[in-house]
N, C-alpha and C. Protein backbone atom coordinates (compact mmCIF):
# COMPACT_ATOMS: atom_id res chain seq x y z
N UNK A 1 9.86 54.47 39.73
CA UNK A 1 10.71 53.89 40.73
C UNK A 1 10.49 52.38 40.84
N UNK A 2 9.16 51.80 40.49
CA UNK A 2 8.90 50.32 41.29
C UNK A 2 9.19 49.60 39.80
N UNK A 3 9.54 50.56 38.83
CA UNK A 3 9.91 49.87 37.12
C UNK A 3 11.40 49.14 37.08
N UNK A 4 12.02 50.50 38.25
CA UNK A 4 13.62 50.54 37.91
C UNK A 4 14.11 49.34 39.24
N UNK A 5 13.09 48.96 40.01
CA UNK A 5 13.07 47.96 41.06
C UNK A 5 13.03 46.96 40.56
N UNK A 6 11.99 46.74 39.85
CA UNK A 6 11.45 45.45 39.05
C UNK A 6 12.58 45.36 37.96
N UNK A 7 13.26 46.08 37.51
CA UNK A 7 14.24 45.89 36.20
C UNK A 7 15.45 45.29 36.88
N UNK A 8 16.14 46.32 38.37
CA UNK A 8 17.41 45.70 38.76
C UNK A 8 17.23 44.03 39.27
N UNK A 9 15.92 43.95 40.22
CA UNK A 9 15.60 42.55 40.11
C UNK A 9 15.66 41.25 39.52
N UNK A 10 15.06 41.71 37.89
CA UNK A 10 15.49 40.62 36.96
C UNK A 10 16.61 40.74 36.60
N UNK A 11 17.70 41.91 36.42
CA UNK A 11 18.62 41.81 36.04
C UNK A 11 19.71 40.49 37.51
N UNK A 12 19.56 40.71 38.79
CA UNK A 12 19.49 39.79 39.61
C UNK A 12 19.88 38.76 39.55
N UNK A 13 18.20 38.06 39.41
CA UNK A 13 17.72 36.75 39.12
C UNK A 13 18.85 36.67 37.68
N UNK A 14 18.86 37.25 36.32
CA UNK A 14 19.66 36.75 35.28
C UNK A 14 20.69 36.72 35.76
N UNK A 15 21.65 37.62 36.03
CA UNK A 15 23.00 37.42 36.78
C UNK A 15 23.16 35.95 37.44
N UNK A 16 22.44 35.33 38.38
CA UNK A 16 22.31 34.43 39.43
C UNK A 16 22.60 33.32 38.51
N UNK A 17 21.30 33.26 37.62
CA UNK A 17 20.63 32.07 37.20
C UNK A 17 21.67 31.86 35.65
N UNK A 18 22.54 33.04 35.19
CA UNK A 18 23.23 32.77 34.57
C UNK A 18 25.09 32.28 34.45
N UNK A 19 24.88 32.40 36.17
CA UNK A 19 26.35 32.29 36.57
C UNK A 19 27.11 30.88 36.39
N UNK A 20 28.37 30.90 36.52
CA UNK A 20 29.24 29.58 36.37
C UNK A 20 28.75 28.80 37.43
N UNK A 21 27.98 27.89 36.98
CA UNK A 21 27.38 26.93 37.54
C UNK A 21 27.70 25.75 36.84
N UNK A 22 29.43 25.01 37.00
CA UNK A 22 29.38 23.97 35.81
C UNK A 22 28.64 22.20 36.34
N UNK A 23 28.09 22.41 37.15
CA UNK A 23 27.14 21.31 37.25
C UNK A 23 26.22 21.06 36.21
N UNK A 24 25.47 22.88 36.10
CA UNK A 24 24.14 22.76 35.24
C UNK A 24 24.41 22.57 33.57
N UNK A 25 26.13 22.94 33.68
CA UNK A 25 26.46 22.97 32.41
C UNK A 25 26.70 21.25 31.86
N UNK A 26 27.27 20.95 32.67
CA UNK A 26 27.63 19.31 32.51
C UNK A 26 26.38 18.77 32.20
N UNK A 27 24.87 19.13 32.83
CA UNK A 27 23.78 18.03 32.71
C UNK A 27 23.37 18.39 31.01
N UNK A 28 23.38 19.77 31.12
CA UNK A 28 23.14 20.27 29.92
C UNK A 28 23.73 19.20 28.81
N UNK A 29 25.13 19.44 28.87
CA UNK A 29 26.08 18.92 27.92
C UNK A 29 25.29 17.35 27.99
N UNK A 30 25.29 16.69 28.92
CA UNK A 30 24.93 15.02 28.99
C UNK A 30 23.73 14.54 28.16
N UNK A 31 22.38 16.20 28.40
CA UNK A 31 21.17 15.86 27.71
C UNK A 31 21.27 16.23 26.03
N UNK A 32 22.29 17.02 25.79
CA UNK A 32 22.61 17.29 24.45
C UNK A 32 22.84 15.68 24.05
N UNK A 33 24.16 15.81 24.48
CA UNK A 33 25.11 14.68 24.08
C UNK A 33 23.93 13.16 23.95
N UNK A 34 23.38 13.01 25.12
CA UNK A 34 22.26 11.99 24.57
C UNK A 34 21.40 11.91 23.68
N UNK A 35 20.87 13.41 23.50
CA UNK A 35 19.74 13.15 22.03
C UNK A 35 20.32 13.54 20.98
N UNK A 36 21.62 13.82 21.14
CA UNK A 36 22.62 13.65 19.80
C UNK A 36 23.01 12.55 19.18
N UNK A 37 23.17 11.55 20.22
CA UNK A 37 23.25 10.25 20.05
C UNK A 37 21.85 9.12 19.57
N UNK A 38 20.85 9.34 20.24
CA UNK A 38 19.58 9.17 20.01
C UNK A 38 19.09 9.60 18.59
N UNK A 39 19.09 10.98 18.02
CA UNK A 39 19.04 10.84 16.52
C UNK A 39 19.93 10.68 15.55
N UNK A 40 21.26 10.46 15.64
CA UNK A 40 22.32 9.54 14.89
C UNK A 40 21.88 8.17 15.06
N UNK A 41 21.21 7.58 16.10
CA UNK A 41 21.02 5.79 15.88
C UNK A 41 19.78 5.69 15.01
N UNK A 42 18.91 6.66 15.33
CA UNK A 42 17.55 6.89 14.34
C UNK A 42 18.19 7.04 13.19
N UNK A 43 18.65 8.21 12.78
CA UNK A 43 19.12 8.08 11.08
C UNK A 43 19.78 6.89 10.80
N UNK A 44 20.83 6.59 11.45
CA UNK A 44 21.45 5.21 10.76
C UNK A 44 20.19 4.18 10.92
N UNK A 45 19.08 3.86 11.65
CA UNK A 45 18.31 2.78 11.38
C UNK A 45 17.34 3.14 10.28
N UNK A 46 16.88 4.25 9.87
CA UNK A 46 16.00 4.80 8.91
C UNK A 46 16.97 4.26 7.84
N UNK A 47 18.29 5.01 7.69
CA UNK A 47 19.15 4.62 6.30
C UNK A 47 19.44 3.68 5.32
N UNK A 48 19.83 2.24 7.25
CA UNK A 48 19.87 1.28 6.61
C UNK A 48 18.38 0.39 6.05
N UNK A 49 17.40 0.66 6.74
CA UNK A 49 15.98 0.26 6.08
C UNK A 49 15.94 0.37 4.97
N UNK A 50 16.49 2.06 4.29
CA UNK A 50 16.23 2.66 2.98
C UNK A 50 16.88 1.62 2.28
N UNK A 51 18.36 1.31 2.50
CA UNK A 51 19.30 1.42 1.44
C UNK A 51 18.65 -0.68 1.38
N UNK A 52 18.19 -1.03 2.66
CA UNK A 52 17.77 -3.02 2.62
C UNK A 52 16.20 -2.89 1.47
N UNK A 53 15.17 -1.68 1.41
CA UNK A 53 14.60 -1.67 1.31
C UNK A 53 14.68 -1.54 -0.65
N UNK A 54 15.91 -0.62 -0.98
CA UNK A 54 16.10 -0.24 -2.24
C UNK A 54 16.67 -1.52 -2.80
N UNK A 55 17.42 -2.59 -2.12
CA UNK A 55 18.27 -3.21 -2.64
C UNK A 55 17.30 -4.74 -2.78
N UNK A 56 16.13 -4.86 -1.72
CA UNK A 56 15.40 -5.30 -2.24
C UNK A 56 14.81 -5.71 -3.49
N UNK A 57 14.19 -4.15 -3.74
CA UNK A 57 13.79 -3.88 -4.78
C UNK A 57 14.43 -4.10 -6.50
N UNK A 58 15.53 -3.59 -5.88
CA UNK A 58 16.61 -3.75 -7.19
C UNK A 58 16.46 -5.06 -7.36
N UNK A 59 17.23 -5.83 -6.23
CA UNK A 59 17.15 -7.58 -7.10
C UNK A 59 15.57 -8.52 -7.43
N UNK A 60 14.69 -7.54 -6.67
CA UNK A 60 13.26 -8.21 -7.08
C UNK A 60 12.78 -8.11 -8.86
N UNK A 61 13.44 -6.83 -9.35
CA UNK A 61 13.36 -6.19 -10.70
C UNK A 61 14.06 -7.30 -11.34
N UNK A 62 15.83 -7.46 -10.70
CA UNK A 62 16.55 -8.42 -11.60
C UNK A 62 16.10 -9.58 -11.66
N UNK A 63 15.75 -9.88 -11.01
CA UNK A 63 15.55 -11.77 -10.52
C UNK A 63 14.10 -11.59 -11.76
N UNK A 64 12.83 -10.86 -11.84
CA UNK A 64 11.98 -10.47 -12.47
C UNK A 64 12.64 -10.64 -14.16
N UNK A 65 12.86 -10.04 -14.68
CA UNK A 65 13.57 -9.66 -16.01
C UNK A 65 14.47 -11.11 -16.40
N UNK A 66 15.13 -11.96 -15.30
CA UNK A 66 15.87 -13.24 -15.56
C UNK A 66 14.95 -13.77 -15.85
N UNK A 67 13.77 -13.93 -15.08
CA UNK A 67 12.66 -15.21 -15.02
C UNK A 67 11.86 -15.08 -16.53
N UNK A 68 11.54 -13.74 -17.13
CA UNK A 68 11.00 -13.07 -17.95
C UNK A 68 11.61 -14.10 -19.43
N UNK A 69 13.00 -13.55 -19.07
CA UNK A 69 13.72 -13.93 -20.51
C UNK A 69 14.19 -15.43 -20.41
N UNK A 70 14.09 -15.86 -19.61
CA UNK A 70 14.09 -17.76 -19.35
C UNK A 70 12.82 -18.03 -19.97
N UNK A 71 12.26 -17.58 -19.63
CA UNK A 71 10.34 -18.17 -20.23
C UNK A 71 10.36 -17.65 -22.07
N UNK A 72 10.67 -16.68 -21.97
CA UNK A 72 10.93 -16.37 -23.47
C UNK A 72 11.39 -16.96 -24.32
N UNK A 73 12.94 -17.50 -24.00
CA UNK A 73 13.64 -18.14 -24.36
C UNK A 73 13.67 -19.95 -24.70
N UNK A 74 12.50 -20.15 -23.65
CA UNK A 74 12.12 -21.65 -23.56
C UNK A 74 10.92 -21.96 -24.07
N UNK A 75 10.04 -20.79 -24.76
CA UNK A 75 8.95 -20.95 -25.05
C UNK A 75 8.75 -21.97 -26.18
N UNK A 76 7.49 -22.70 -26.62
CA UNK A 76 7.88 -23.55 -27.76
C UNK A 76 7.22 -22.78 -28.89
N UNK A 77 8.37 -23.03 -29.93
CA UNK A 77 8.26 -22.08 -31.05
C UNK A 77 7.25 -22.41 -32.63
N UNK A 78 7.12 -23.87 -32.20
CA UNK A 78 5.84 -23.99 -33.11
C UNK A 78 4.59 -23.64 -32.90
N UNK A 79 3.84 -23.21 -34.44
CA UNK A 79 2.81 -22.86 -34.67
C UNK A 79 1.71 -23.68 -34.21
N UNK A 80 0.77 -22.90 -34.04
CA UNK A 80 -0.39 -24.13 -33.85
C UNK A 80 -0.71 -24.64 -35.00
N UNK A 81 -1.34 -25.61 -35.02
CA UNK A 81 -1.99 -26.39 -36.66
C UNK A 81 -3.06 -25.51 -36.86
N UNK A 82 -3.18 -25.89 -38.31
CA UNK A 82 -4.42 -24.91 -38.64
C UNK A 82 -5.75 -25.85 -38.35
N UNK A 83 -6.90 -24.88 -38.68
CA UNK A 83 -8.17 -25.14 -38.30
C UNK A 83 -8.61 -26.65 -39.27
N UNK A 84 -9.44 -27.61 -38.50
CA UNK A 84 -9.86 -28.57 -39.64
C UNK A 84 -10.45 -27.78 -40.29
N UNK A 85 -10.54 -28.33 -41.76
CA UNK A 85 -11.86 -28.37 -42.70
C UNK A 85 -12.94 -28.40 -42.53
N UNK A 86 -13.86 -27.87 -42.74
CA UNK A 86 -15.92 -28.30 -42.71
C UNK A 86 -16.12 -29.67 -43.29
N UNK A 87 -16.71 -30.60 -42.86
CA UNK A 87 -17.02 -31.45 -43.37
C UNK A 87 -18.19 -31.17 -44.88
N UNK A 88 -18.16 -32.16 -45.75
CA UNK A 88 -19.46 -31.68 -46.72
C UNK A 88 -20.73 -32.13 -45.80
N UNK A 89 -21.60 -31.00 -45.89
CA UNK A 89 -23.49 -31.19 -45.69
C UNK A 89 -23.80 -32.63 -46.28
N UNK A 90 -24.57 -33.38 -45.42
CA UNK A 90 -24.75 -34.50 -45.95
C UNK A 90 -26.24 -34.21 -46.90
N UNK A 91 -26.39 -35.57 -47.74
CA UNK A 91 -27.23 -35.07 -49.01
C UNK A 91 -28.65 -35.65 -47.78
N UNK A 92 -29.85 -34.72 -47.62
CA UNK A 92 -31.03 -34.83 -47.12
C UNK A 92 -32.40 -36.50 -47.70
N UNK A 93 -32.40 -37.24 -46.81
CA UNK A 93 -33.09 -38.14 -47.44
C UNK A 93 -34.61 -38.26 -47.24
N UNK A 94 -35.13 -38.36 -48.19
CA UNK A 94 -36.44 -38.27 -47.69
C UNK A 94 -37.63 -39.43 -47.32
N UNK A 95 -38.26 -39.81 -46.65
CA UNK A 95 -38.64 -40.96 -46.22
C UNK A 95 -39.64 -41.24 -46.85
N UNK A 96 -39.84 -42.13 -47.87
CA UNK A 96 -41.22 -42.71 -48.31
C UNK A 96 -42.41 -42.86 -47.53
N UNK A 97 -43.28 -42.10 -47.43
CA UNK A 97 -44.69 -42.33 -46.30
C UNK A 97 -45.83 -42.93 -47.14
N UNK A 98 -46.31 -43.97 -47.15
CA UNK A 98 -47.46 -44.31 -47.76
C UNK A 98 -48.91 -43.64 -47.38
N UNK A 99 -48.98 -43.29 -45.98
CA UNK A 99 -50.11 -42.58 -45.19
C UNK A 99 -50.45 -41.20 -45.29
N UNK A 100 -51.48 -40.76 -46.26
CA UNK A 100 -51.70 -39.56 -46.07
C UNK A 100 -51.78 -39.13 -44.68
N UNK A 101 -51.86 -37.52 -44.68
CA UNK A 101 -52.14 -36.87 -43.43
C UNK A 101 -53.62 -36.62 -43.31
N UNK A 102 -53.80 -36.55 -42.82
CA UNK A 102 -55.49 -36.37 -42.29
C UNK A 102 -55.61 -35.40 -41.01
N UNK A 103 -56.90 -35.25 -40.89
CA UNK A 103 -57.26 -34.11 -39.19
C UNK A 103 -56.96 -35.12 -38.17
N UNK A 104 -56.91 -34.21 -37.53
CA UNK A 104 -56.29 -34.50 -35.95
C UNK A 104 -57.69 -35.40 -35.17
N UNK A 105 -58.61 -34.01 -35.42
CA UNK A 105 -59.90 -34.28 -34.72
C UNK A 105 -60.84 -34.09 -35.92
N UNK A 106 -61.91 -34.97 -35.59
CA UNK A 106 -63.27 -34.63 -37.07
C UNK A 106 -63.94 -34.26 -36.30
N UNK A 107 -64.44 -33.66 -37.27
CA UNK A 107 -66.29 -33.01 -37.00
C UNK A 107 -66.78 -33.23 -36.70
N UNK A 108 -67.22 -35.03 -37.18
CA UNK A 108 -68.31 -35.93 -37.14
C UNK A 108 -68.58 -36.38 -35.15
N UNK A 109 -67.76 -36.38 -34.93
CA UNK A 109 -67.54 -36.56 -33.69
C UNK A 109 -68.23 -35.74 -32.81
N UNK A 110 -68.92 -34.28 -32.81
CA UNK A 110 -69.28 -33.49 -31.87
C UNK A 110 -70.53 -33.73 -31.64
């Protein structure tokens, strides 16, 4: 009995709380309608980031590849010179010494 109480009850409350109430429907509709609007301005600002962000990129590549083939194109096309030659070893001279060598320190001395 206190099941079939408790059941007509909520059925009640749903009836009530589900009735033509077009106030609650209007706020409804207003809070839709706003964050409908709210993520359409988000996607279009995400989009256009993407599409400023891609187009960036694109002309950073082109402008890249121009600068590339300007430098290529202007490079200077002569060789380097080749390596000098070795000079010839000069011929070794040797110095006439009249002075034998002798000790540093003598013997006689200690």
């Amino acid at each position: 009995m206190r099941i079939f109480t408790a059941y007509l009850l909520f059925i009640g409350l749903l009836a009530v709380g589900c009735g033509k109430d077009n106030r609650n429907k209007k706020a409804v509709r207003a809070v839709i309608e706003e964050k409908v609007e709210e993520r359409v301005a988000t996607y279009r600002t995400n989009r256009m980031n993407r599409c400023r962000k891609d187009a960036y990129e694109e002309a950073s590549a082109l402008a890249d590849s121009i600068l590339l083939e300007q430098a290529r194109l202007t490079r200077d096309t002569l060789s380097k010179p080749p390596k000098p030659t070795k000079p010839e070893r000069p011929e070794l001279k040797t110095l006439k010494d009249s002075l034998k060598v002798g000790p540093i320190l003598r013997r006689d001395s200690q």
